[in-house]
Protein backbone atom coordinates (compact mmCIF):
# COMPACT_ATOMS: atom_id res chain seq x y z
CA UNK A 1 -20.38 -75.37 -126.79
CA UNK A 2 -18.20 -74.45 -123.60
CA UNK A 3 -14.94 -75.17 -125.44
CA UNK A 4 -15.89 -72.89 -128.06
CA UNK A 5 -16.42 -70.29 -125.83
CA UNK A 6 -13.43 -70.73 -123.91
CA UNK A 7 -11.57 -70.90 -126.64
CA UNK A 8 -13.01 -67.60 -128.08
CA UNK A 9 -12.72 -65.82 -124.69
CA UNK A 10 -8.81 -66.65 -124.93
CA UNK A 11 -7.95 -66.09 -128.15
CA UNK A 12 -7.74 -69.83 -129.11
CA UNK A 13 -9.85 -71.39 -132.10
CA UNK A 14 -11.55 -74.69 -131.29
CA UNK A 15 -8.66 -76.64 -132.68
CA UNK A 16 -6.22 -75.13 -130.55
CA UNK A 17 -7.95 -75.36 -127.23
CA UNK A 18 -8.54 -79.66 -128.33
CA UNK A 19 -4.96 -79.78 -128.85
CA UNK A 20 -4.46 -77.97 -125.60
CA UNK A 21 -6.77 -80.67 -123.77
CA UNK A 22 -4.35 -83.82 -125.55
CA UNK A 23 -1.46 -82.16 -124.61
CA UNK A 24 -2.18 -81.56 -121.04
CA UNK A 25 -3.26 -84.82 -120.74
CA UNK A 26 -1.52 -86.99 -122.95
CA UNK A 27 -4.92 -88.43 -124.33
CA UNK A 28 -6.99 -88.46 -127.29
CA UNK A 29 -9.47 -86.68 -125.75
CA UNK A 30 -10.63 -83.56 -126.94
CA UNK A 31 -13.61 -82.36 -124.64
CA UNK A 32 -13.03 -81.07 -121.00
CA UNK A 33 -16.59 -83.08 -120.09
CA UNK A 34 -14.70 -86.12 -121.04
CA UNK A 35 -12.02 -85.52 -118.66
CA UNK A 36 -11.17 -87.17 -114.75
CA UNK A 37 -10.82 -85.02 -112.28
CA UNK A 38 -7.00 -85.94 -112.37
CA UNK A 39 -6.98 -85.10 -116.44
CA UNK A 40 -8.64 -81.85 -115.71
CA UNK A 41 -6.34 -80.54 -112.98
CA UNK A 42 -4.12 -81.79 -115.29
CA UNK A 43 -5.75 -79.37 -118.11
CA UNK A 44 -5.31 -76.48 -115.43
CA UNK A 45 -1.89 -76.30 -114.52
CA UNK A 46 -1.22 -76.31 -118.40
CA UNK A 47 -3.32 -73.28 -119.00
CA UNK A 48 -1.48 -71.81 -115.69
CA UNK A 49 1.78 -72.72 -117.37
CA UNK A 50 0.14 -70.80 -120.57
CA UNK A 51 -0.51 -67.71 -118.80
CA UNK A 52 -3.57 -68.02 -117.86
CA UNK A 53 -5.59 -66.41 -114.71
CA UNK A 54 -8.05 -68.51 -112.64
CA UNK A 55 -10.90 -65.83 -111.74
CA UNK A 56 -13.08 -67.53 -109.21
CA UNK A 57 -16.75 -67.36 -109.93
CA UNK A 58 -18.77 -64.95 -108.16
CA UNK A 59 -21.14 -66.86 -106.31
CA UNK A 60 -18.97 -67.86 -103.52
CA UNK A 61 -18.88 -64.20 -101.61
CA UNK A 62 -19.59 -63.69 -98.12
CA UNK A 63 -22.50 -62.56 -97.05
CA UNK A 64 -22.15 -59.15 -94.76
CA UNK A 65 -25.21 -57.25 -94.37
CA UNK A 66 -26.05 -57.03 -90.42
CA UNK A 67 -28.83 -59.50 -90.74
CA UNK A 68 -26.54 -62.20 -92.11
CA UNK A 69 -23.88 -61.65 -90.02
CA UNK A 70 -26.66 -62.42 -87.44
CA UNK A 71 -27.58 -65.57 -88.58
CA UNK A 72 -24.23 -66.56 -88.83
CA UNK A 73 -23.55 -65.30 -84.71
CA UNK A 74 -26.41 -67.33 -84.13
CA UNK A 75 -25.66 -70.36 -85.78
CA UNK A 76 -22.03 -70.08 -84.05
CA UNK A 77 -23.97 -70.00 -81.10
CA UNK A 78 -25.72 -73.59 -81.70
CA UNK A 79 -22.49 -75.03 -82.64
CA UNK A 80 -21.06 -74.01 -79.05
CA UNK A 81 -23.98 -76.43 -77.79
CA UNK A 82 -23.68 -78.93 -79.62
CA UNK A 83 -26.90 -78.43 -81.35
CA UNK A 84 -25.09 -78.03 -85.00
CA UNK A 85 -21.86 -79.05 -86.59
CA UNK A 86 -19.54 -76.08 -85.90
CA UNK A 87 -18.44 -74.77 -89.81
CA UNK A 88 -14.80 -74.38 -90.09
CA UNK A 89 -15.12 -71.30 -92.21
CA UNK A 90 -17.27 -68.20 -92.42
CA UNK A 91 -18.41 -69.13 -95.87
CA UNK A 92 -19.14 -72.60 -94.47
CA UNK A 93 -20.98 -71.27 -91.57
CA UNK A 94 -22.86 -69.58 -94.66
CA UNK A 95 -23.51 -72.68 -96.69
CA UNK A 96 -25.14 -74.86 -93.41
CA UNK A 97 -27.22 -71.55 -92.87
CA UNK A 98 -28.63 -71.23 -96.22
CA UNK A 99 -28.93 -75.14 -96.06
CA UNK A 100 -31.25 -74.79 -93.15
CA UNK A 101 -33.16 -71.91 -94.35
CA UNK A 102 -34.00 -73.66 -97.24
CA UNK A 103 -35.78 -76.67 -95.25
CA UNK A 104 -37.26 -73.58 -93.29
CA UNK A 105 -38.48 -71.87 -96.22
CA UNK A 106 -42.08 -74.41 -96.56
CA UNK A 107 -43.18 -72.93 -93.55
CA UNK A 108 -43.74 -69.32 -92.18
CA UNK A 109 -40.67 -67.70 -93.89
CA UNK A 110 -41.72 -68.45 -97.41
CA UNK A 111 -39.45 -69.59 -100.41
CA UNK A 112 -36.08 -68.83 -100.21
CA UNK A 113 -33.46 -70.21 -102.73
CA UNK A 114 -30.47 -68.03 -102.00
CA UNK A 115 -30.20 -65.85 -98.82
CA UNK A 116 -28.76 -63.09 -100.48
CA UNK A 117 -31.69 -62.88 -102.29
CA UNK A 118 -34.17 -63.05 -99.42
CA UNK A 119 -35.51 -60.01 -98.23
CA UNK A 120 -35.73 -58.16 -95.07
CA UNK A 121 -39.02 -60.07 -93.52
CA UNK A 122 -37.61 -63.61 -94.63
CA UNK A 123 -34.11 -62.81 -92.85
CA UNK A 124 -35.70 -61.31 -89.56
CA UNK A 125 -38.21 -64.46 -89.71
CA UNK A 126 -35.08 -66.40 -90.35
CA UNK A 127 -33.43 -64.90 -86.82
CA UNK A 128 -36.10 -65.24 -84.60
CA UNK A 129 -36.32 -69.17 -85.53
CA UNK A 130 -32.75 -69.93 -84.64
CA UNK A 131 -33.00 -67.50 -82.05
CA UNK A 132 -36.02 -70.00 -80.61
CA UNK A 133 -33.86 -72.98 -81.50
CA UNK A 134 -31.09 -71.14 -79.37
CA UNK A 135 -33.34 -70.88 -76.61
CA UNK A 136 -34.89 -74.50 -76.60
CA UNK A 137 -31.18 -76.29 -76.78
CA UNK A 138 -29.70 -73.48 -74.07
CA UNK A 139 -27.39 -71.65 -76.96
CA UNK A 140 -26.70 -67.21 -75.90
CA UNK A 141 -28.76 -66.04 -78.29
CA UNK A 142 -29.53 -62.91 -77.22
């Protein structure tokens, strides 16, 4: 089902984008689910070759509202201690958050899946735990 809609989002009918895939990859195969990860990279650079644009997906943007940029302070904060791995990136920093809140999110905070879908009570609740953590393990939280 994916190649067919790949191939009619580019302009390519089903037979086109299979011969694409043996191409690339100098197989038989004709599905991108029967690909390596080698084969597919592969795949990629051919469609690059092609012309084609990579869009990245949408779910990987950073979260900037003042409440998130909080809990990310704050989480810098226990990584200064020792108390958490320190992320490497921003958007990591926002992954080992949202991690975290998850495993919070049985408690007092309630369900949270995503924390750009949590709400303004959930994210404050969210604060004032790390901000406790902070202050148990000596982090500047304040």
């Amino acid at each position: 089902m994916a190649k067919k809609h790949f191939a009619d989002r580019h302009g390519m009918t089903r037979e086109d984008y299979e011969h694409a895939i043996q191409t690339a990859t100098r197989t038989t195969k004709t599905s991108a689910a029967d690909l390596t990860h080698a084969e597919r990279n592969m795949l990629l650079t051919h469609f690059k070759a092609m012309g084609f644009e990579v869009i990245p997906r949408g779910g990987a943007k950073r979260l900037d509202a003042p409440q998130h940029k909080k809990l990310r302070a704050l989480w810098y904060a226990l990584a200064d201690v020792g108390a958490v791995e320190r992320p490497e990136t921003a958007a990591s920093c926002d992954s080992a958050v949202e991690a975290w809140a998850k495993r919070q999110s049985h408690g007092k905070v309630g369900p949270i899946e995503r924390l750009r879908f949590a709400d303004s009570g959930q994210l404050h609740k969210l604060i004032e735990e790390l901000k406790a953590w902070g202050k148990r393990v000596g982090a500047q939280v304040e």
